[in-house]
Protein backbone atom coordinates (compact mmCIF):
# COMPACT_ATOMS: atom_id res chain seq x y z
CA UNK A 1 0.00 0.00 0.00
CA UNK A 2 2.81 2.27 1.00
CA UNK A 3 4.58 1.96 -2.57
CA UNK A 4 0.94 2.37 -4.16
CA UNK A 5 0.13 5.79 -2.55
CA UNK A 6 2.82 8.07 -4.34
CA UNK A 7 1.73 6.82 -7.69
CA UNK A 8 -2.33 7.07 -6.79
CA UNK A 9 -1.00 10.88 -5.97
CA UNK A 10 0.54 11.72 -8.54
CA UNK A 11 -2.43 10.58 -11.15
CA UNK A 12 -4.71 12.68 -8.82
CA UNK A 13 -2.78 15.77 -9.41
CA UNK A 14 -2.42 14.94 -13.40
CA UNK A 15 -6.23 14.60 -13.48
CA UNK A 16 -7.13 17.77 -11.35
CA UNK A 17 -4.47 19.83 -13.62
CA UNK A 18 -6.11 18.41 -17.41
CA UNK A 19 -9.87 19.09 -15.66
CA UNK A 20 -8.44 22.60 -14.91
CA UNK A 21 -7.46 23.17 -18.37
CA UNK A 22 -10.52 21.22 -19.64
CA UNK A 23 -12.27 23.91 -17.71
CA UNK A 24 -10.65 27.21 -18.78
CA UNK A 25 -11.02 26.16 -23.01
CA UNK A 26 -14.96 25.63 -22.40
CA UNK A 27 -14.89 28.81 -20.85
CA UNK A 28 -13.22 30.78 -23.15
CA UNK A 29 -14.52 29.60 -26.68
CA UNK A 30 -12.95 31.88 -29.08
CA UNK A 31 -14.79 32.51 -32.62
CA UNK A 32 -12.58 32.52 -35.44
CA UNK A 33 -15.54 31.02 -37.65
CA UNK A 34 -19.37 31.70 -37.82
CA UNK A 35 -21.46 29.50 -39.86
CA UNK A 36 -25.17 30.77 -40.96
CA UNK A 37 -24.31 34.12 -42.43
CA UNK A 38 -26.91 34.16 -45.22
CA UNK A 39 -27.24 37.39 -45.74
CA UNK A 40 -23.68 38.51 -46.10
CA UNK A 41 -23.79 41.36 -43.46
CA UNK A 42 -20.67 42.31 -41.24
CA UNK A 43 -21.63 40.62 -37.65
CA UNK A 44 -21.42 41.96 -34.35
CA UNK A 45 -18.11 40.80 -32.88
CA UNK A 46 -17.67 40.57 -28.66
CA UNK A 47 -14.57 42.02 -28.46
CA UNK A 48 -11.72 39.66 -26.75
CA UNK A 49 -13.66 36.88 -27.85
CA UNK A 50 -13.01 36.90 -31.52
CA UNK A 51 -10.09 35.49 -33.24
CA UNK A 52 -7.79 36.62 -36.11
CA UNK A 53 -8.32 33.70 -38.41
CA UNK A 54 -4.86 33.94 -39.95
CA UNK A 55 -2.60 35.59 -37.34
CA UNK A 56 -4.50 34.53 -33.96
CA UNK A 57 -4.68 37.29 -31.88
CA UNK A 58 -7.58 38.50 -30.16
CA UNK A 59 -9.67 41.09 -31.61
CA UNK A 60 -9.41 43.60 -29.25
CA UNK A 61 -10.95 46.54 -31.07
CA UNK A 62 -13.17 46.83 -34.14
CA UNK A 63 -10.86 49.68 -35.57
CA UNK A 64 -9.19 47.70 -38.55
CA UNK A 65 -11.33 44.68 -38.03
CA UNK A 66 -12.08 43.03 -41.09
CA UNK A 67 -14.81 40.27 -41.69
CA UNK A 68 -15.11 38.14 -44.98
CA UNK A 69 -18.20 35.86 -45.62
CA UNK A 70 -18.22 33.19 -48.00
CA UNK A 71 -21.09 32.42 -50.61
CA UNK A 72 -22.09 29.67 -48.53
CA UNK A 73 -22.41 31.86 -45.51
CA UNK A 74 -19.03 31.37 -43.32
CA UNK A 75 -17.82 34.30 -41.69
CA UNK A 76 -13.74 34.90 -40.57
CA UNK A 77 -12.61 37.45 -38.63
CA UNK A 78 -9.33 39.51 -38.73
CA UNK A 79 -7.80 42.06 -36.37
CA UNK A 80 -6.00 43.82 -39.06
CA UNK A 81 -6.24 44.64 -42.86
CA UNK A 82 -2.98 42.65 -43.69
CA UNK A 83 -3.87 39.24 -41.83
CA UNK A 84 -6.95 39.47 -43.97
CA UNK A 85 -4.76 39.84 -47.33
CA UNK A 86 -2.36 36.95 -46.26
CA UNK A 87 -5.55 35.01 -45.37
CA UNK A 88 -7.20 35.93 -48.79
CA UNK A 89 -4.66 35.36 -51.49
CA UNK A 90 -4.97 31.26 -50.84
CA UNK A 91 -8.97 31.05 -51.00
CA UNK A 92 -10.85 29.35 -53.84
CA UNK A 93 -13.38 31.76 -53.73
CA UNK A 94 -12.13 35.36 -53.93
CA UNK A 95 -14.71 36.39 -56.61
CA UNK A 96 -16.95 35.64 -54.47
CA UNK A 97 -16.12 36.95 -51.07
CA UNK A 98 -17.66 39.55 -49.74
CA UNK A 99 -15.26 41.69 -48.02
CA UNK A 100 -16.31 43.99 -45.08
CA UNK A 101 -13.75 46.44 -43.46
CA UNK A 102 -13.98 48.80 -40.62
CA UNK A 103 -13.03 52.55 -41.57
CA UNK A 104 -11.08 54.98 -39.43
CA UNK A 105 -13.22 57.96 -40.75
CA UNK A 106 -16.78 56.63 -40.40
CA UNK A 107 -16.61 54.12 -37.92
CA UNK A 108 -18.29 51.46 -39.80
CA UNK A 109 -17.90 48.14 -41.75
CA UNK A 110 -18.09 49.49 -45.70
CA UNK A 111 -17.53 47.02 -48.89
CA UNK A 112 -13.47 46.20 -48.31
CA UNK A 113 -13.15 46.42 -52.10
CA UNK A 114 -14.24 50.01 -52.41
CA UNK A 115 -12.19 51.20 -49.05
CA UNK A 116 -9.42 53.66 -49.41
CA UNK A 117 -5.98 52.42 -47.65
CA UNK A 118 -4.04 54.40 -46.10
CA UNK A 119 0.01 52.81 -45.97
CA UNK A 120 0.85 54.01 -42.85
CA UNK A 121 -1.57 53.73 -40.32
CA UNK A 122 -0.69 52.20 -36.72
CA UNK A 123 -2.47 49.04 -36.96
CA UNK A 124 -2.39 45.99 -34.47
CA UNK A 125 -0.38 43.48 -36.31
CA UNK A 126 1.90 46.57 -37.89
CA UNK A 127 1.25 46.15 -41.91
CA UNK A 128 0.30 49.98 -41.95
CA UNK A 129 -3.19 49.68 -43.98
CA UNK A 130 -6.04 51.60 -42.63
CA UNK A 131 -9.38 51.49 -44.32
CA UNK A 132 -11.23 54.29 -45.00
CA UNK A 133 -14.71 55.62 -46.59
CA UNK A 134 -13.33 58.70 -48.08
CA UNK A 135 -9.68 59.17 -50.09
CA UNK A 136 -7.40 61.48 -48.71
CA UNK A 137 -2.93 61.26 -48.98
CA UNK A 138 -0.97 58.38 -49.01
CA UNK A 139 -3.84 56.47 -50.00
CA UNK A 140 -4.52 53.21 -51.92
CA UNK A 141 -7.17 51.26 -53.31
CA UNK A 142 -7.76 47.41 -52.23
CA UNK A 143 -6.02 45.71 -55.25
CA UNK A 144 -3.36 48.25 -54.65
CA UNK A 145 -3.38 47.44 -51.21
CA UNK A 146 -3.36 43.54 -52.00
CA UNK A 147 -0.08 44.00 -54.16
CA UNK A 148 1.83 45.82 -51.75
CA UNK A 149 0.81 42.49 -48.86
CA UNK A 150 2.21 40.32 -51.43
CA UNK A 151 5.21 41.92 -52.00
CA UNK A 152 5.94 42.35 -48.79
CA UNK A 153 5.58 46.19 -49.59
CA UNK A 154 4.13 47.20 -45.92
CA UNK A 155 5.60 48.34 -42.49
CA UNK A 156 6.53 45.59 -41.37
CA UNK A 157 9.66 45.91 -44.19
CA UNK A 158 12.06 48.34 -42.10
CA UNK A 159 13.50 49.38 -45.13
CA UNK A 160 10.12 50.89 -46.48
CA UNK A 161 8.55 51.64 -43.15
CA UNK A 162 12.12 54.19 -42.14
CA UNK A 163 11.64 55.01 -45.76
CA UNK A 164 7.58 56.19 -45.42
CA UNK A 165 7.66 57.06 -41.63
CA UNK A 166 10.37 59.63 -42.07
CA UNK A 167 8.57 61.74 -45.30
């Protein structure tokens, strides 16, 4: 019995740590995915509970949130304009996305493929692009914008970000 209690221990505390972390994953839940979007409308996203579908992080603020629903009505979520385009280039159905961004002017999701980006915004994950309703300097449009992600033409190149920082 005496060599049979250290080992009966020792599987107590393994199963009262994994029902610990059993316990904080229920709780937490994150969305990176919402199924049942039929009518293609940006959703209302609990902040700190939605997930950058390509980077991760937590959405902590809808300011350069971006949302893209699917024809079939799937929903992802992004924290920042340049997750989305590193997200977006390897779909199947980019035609067909619909592409909502939220603008630093009007405080609202608008059609991502008639937003304005600025290149050197202050944005969460640090690519630079800020969407916005109306044009105004140093701004892009979203194919533009696209191009520049997939060149690697955004602030998180130091050469280009001393480079546009410093005008």
């Amino acid at each position: 019995m005496k060599k049979l209690l250290p080992l009966i221990t020792v599987l107590v505390l393994v199963l009262i740590i994994v029902l610990i972390f059993l316990s904080m994953s229920n709780q937490k839940k994150m969305v990176t995915i919402q199924e049942g979007n039929v009518e293609h409308k940006p959703l209302d996203i609990t902040l700190n509970h939605f997930q950058d579908t390509q980077c991760g992080m937590t959405i902590e603020s809808l300011r350069h949130s971006v949302q893209v629903v699917s024809p079939d009505g799937k929903t992802w979520f992004f924290d920042d304009v340049g997750c989305f385009a590193l997200w977006f280039k390897n779909i199947t159905f980019q035609k067909d996305a619909v592409i909502w961004v939220y603008t630093n002017d009007s405080n609202q999701y608008i059609d991502g493929r008639g937003a304005f980006y600025n290149i050197v915004d202050k944005t969460p994950m640090g690519y630079g692009f800020g969407a916005y309703e109306k044009e105004g300097e140093n701004m892009i449009d979203f194919d533009e914008m696209l191009l520049r992600m997939y060149r690697g033409e955004n602030l998180t190149n130091p050469l280009l970000r001393k480079k546009l920082l410093s005008e």
